[in-house]
Structure formats: structure tokens, C-alpha cells
N, C-alpha and C. Protein backbone atom coordinates (compact mmCIF):
# COMPACT_ATOMS: atom_id res chain seq x y z
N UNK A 1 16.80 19.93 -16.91
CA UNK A 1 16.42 20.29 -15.57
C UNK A 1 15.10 19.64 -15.18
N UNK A 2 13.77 19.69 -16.05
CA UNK A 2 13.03 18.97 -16.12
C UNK A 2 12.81 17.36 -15.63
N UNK A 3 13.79 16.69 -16.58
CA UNK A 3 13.64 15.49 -16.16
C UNK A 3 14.39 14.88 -15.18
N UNK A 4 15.45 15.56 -14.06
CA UNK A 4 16.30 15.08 -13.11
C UNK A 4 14.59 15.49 -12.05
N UNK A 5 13.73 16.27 -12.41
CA UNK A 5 12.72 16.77 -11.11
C UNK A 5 11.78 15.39 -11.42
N UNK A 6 11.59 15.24 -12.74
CA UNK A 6 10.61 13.75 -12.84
C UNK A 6 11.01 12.89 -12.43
N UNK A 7 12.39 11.98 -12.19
CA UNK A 7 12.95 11.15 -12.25
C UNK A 7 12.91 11.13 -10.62
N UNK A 8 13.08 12.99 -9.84
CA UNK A 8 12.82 12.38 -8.29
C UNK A 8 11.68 12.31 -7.55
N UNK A 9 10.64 12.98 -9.03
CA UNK A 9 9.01 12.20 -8.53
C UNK A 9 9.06 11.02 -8.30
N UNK A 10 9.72 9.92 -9.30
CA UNK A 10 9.40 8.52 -9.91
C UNK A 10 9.96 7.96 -8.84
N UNK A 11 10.89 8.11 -8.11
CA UNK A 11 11.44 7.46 -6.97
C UNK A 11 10.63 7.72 -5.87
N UNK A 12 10.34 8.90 -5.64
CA UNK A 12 9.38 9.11 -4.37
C UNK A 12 7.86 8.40 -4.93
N UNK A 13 7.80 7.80 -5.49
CA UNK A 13 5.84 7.23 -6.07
C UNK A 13 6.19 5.93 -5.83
N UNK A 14 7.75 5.19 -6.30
CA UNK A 14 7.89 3.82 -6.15
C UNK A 14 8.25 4.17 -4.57
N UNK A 15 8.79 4.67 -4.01
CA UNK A 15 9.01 4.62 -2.25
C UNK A 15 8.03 4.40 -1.50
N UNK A 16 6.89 5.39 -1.94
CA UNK A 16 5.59 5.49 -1.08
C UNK A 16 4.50 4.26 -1.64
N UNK A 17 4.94 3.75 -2.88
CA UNK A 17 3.85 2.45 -3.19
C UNK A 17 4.74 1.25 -2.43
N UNK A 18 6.00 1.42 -2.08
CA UNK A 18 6.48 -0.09 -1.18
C UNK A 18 6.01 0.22 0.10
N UNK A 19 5.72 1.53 0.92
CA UNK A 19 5.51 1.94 2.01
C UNK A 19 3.95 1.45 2.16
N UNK A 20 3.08 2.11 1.08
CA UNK A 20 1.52 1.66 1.04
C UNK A 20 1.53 0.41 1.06
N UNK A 21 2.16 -0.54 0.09
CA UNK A 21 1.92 -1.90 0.39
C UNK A 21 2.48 -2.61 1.51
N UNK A 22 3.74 -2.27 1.94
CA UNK A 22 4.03 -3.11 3.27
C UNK A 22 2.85 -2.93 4.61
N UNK A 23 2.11 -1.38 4.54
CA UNK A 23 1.22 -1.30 5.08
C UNK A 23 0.07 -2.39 5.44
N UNK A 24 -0.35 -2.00 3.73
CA UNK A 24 -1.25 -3.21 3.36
C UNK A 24 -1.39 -4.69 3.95
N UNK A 25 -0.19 -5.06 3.80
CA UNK A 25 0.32 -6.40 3.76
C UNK A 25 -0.27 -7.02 5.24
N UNK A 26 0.65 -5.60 6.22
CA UNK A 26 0.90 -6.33 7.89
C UNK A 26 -0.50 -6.39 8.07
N UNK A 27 -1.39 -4.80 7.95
CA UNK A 27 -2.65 -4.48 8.34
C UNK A 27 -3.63 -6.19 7.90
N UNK A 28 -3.48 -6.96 6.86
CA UNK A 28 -4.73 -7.82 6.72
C UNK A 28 -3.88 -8.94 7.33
N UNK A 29 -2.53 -9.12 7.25
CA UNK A 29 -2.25 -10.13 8.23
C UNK A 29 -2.32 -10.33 9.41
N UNK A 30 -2.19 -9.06 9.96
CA UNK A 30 -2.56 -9.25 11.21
C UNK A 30 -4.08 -9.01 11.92
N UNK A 31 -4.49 -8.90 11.44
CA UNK A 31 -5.97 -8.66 11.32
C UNK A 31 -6.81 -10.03 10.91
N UNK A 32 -5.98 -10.94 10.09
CA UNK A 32 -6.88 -12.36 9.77
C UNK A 32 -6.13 -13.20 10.89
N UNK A 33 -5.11 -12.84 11.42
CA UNK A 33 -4.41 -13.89 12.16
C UNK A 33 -5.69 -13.18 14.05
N UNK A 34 -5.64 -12.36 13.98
CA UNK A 34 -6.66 -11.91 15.25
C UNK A 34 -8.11 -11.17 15.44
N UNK A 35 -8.52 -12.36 14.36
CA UNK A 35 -10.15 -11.95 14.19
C UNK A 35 -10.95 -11.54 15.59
N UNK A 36 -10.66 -12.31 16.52
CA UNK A 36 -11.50 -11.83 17.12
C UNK A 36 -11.00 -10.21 18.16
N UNK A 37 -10.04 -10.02 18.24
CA UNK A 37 -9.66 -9.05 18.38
C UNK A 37 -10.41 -7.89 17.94
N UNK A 38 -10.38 -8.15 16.61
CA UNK A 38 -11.10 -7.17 16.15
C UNK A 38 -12.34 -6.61 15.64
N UNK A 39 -13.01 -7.69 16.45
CA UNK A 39 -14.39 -7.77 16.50
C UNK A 39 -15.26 -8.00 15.35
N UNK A 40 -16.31 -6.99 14.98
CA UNK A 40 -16.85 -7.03 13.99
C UNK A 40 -16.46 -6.21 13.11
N UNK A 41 -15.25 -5.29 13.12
CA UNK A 41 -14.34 -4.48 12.04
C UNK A 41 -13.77 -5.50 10.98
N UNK A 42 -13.53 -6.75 11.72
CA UNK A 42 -12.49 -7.51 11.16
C UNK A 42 -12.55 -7.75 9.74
N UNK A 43 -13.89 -7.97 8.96
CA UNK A 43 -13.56 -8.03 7.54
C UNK A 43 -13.30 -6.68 6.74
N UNK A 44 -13.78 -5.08 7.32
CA UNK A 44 -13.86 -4.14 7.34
C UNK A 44 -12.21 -4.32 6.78
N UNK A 45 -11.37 -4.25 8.24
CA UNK A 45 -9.95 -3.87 7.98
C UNK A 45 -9.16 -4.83 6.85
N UNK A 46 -9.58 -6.23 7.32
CA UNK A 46 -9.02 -7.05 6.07
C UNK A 46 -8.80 -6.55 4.63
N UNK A 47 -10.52 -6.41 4.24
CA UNK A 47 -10.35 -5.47 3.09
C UNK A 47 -9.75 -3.85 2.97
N UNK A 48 -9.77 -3.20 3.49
CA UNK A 48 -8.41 -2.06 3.47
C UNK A 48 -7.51 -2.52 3.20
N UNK A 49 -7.22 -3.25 4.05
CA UNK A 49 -5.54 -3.62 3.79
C UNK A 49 -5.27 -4.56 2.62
N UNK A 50 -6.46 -5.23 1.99
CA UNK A 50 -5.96 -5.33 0.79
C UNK A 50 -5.94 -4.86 -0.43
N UNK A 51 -7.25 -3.39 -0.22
CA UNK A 51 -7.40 -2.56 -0.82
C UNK A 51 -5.74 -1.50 -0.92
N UNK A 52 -5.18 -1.66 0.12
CA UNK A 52 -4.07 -0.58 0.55
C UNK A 52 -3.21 -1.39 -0.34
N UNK A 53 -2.75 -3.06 -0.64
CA UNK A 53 -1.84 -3.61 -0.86
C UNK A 53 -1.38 -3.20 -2.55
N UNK A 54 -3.09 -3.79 -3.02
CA UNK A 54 -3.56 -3.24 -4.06
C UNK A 54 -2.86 -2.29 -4.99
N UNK A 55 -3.21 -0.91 -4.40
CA UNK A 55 -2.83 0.55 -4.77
C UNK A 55 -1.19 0.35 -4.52
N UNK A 56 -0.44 -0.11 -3.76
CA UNK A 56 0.76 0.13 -3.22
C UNK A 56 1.77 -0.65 -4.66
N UNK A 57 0.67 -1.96 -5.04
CA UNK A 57 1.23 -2.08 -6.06
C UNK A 57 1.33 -1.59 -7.16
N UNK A 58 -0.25 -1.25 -7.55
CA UNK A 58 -0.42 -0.11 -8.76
C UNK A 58 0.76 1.18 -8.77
N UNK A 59 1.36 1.56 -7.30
CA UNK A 59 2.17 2.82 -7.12
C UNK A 59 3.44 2.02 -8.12
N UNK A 60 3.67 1.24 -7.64
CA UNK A 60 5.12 0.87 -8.03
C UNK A 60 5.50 0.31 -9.55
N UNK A 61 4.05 -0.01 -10.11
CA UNK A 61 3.95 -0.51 -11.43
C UNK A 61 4.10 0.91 -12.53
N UNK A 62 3.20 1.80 -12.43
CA UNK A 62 2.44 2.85 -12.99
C UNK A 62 3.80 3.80 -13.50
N UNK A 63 4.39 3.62 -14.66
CA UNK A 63 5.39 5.12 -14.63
C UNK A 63 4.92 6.11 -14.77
N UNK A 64 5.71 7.09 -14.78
CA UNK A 64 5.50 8.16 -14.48
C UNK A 64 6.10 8.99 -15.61
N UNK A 65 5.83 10.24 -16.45
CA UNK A 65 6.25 11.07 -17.61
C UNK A 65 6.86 12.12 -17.02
């Protein structure tokens, strides 16, 4: 019973690390593609979003017990 409840952690951690990283992904692309848009945030958000990409991968790598 145990491990059918881990197994639907492990799917929901890899779901939400493809979700965090696709995040990631758009947020610094679109953000380096319209620097000036975004004023003086712009390296601000860049790095989030690759900070976000980052983690999104760590989600999807990392198993889970």
C-alpha cells in the first residue's frame, strides 16, 4: 500500500519538475529575446528562469524512496 502512494509522489515530482522547467525555459527566453522590454529587471528575470530551469531539472533527476 505504501509503495503504490510513493510511486504517485514520484510521478507528481517528475510532472511538476517538467512544469518548473518549461517555465524556466520560456521565462529566460523570452526575456533575452526582449531586453529592453524589460528594462532593468532583465538580467534579474533571466537568472530566475534559469535558476527555475535548473531546479526543474534537479525535480526530474532526484528519485524519490
Amino acid at each position: 500500500m505504501s509503495k503504490e502512494k510513493l510511486y504517485g509522489l514520484a510521478v507528481a515530482q517528475k510532472i511538476f519538475g517538467i512544469i518548473v522547467m518549461i517555465i524556466g525555459i520560456s521565462m529566460s527566453y523570452y526575456t533575452y529575446n526582449n531586453v529592453e522590454a524589460a528594462g532593468l529587471g532583465a538580467n534579474f528575470f533571466i537568472a530566475t528562469g534559469i535558476a527555475l530551469t535548473t531546479l526543474g531539472v534537479v525535480l526530474i533527476i532526484v528519485r524519490t524512496k
